[in-house]
Protein backbone atom coordinates (compact mmCIF):
# COMPACT_ATOMS: atom_id res chain seq x y z
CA UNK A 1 152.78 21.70 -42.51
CA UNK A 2 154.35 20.88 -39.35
CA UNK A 3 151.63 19.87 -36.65
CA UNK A 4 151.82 21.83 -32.94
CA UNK A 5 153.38 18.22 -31.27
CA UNK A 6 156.07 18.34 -33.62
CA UNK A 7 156.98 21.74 -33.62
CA UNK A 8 156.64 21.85 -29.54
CA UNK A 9 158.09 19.32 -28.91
CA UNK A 10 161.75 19.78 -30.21
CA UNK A 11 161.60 22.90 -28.00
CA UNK A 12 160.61 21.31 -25.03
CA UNK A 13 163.39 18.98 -24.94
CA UNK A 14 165.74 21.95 -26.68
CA UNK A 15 164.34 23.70 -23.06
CA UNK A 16 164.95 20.96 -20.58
CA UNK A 17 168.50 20.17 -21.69
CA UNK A 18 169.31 23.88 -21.03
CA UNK A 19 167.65 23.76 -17.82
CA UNK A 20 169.98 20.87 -16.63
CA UNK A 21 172.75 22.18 -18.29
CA UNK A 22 171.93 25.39 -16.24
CA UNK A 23 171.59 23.43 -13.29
CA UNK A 24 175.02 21.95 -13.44
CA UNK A 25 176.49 25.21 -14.19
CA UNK A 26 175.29 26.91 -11.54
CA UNK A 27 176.35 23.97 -9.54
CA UNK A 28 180.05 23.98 -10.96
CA UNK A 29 180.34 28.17 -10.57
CA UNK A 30 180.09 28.00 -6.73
CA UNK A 31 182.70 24.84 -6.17
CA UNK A 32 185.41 27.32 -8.59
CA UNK A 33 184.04 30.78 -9.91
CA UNK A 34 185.58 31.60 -13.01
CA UNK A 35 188.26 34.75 -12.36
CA UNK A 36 189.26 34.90 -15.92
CA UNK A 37 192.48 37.48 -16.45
CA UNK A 38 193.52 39.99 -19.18
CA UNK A 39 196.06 38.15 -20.36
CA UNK A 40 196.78 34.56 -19.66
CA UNK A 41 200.54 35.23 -20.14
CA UNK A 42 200.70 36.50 -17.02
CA UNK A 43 199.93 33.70 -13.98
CA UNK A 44 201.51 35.83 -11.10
CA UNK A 45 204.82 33.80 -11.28
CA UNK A 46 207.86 35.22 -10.23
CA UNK A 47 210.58 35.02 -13.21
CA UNK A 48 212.78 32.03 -12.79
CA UNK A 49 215.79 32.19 -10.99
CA UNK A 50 219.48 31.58 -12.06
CA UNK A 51 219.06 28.02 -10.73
CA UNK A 52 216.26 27.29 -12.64
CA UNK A 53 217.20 28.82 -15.64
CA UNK A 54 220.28 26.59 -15.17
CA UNK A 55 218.20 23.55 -14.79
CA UNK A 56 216.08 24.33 -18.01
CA UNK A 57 219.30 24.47 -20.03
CA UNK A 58 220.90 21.09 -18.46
CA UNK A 59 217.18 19.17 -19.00
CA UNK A 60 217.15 20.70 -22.73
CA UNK A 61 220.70 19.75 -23.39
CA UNK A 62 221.17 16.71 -21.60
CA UNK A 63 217.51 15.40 -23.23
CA UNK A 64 218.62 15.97 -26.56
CA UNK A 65 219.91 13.26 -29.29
CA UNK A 66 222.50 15.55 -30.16
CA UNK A 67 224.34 15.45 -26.07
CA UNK A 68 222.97 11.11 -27.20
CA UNK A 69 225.46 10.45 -29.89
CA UNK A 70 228.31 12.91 -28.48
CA UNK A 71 227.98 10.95 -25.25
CA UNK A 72 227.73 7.61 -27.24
CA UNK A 73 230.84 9.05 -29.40
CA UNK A 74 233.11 9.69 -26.20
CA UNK A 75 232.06 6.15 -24.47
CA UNK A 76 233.46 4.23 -27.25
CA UNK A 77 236.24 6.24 -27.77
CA UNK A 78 237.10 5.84 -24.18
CA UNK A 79 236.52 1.94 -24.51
CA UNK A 80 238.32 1.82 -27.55
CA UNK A 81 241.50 3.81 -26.05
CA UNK A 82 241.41 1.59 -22.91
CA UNK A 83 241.54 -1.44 -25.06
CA UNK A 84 243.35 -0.98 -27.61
CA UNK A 85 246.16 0.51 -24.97
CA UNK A 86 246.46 -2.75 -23.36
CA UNK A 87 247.92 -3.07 -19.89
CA UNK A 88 248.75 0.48 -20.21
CA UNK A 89 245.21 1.78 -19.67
CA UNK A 90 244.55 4.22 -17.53
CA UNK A 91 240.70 2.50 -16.75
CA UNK A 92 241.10 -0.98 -17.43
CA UNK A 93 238.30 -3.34 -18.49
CA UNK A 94 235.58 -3.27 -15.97
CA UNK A 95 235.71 0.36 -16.75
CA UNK A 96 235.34 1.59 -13.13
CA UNK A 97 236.11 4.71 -13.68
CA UNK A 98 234.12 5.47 -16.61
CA UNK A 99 231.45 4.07 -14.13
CA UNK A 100 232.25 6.40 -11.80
CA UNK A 101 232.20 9.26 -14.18
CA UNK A 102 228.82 8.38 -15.50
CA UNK A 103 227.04 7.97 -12.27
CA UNK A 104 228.20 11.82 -11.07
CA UNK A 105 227.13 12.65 -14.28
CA UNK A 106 223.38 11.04 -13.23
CA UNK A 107 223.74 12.19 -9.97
CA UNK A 108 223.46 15.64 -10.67
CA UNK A 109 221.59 15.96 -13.56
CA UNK A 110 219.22 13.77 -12.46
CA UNK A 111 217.86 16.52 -9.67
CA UNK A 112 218.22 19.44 -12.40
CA UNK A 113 215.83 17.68 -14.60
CA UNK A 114 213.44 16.93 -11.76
CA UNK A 115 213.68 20.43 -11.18
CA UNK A 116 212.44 21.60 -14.61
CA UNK A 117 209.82 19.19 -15.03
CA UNK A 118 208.68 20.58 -11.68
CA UNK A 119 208.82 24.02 -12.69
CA UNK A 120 207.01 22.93 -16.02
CA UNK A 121 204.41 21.41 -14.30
CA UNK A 122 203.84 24.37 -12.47
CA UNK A 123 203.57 26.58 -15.83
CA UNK A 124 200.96 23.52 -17.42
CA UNK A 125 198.87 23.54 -14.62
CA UNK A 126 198.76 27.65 -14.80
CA UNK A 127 197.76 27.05 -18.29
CA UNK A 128 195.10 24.55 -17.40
CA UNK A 129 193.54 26.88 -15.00
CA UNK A 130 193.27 29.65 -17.69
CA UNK A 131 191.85 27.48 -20.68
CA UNK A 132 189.33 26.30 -18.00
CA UNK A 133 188.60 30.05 -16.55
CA UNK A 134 188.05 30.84 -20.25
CA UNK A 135 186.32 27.92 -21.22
CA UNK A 136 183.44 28.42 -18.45
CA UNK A 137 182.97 31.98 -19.16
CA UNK A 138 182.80 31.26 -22.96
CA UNK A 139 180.25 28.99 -22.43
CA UNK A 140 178.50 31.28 -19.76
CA UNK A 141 178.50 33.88 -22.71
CA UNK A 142 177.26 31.13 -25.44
CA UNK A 143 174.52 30.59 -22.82
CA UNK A 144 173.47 34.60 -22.62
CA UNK A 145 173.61 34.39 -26.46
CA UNK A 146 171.26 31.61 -26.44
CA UNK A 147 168.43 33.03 -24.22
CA UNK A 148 168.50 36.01 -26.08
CA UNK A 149 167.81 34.39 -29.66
CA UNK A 150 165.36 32.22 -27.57
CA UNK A 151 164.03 35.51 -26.20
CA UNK A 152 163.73 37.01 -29.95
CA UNK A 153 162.37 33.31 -31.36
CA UNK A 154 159.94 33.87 -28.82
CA UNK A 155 158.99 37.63 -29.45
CA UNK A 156 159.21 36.64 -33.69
CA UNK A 157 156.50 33.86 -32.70
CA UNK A 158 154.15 36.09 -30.87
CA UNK A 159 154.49 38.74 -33.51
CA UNK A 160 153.61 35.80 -36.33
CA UNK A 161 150.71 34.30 -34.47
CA UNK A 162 149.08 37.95 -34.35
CA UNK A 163 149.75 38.67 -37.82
CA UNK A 164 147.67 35.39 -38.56
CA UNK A 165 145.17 36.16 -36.25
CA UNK A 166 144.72 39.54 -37.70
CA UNK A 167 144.56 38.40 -41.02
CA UNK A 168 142.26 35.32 -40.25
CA UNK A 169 139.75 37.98 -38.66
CA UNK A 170 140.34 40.50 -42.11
CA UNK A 171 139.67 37.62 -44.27
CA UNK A 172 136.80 36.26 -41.87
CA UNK A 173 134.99 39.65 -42.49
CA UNK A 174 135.75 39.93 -46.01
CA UNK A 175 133.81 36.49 -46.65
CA UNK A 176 131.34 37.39 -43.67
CA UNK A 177 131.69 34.08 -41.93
CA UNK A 178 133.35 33.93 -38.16
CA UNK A 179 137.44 33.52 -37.75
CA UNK A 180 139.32 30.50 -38.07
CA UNK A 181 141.89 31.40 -35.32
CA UNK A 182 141.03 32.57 -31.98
């Protein structure tokens, strides 16, 4: 059977680390209180506009391996033709054209992606605020939880330690000799 140090002790430590992590709680809900919503589909963000439903679709399509290999495809062709047409090419070797054609194409789709990682970012850091919001009100509930089976471990004890008491004191009298607890 267990000895009082042993059986203490666990609970004294089991006590102080909830004390500090109390502490740093407490600390933590007055720098950002927790304001935790319904749903956390819904971050108070306007629906995107035209613009940015335009950007979405040219980040999605031009970051795809399928717009890759079509874009690939047509660069070679357009090599190819230019080459194997000989001095009738209509871009001839340096390719200046094709140059030129590819850096529009980067000039403005460049900006459009920008623009959808930016609104992205936006919608991840919404997200981020909610799983945290959540997050410290789970754990302020897992904390409530906690003192409460303390709170019954607690009552349980005192209820146990009577029971012994009571029946140290019945058996004391049966034998006629003093208790054993006090």
């Amino acid at each position: 059977m267990p000895t009082d140090n042993t059986t203490h002790k666990p609970a004294t430590v089991d006590q102080h680390q909830l004390g500090l992590l109390r502490e740093h709680r407490r600390k933590h809900r007055h720098k950002h209180p927790p304001k935790v919503t319904a749903a956390p589909e819904h971050f108070d963000l306007p629906p995107p506009t035209r613009g940015q439903r335009m950007a979405d679709v040219v980040a999605r399509t031009v970051g795809s391996w399928r717009f890759i290999l079509i874009q690939s495809g047509l660069i070679v062709l357009w090599i190819t033709g230019n080459v194997l047409t000989g001095s009738h090419a209509w871009d001839p070797y340096p390719f200046i054209l094709l140059n030129l054609l590819l850096s529009f194409q980067a000039a403005y789709t460049a900006p459009a992606i920008m623009m959808s990682q930016n609104r992205q970012s936006e919608l991840d850091r919404k997200h981020a605020e909610s799983d945290y919001e959540v997050n410290v009100k789970a754990e302020l509930e897992i904390e409530l939880l906690h003192e409460k089976i303390d709170l019954l471990k607690d009552k349980e004890l005192l209820l146990l330690t009577q029971a012994v008491k009571e029946l140290s004191s019945q058996l004391a009298e049966l034998r006629g000799k003093p208790p054993l607890v006090t």
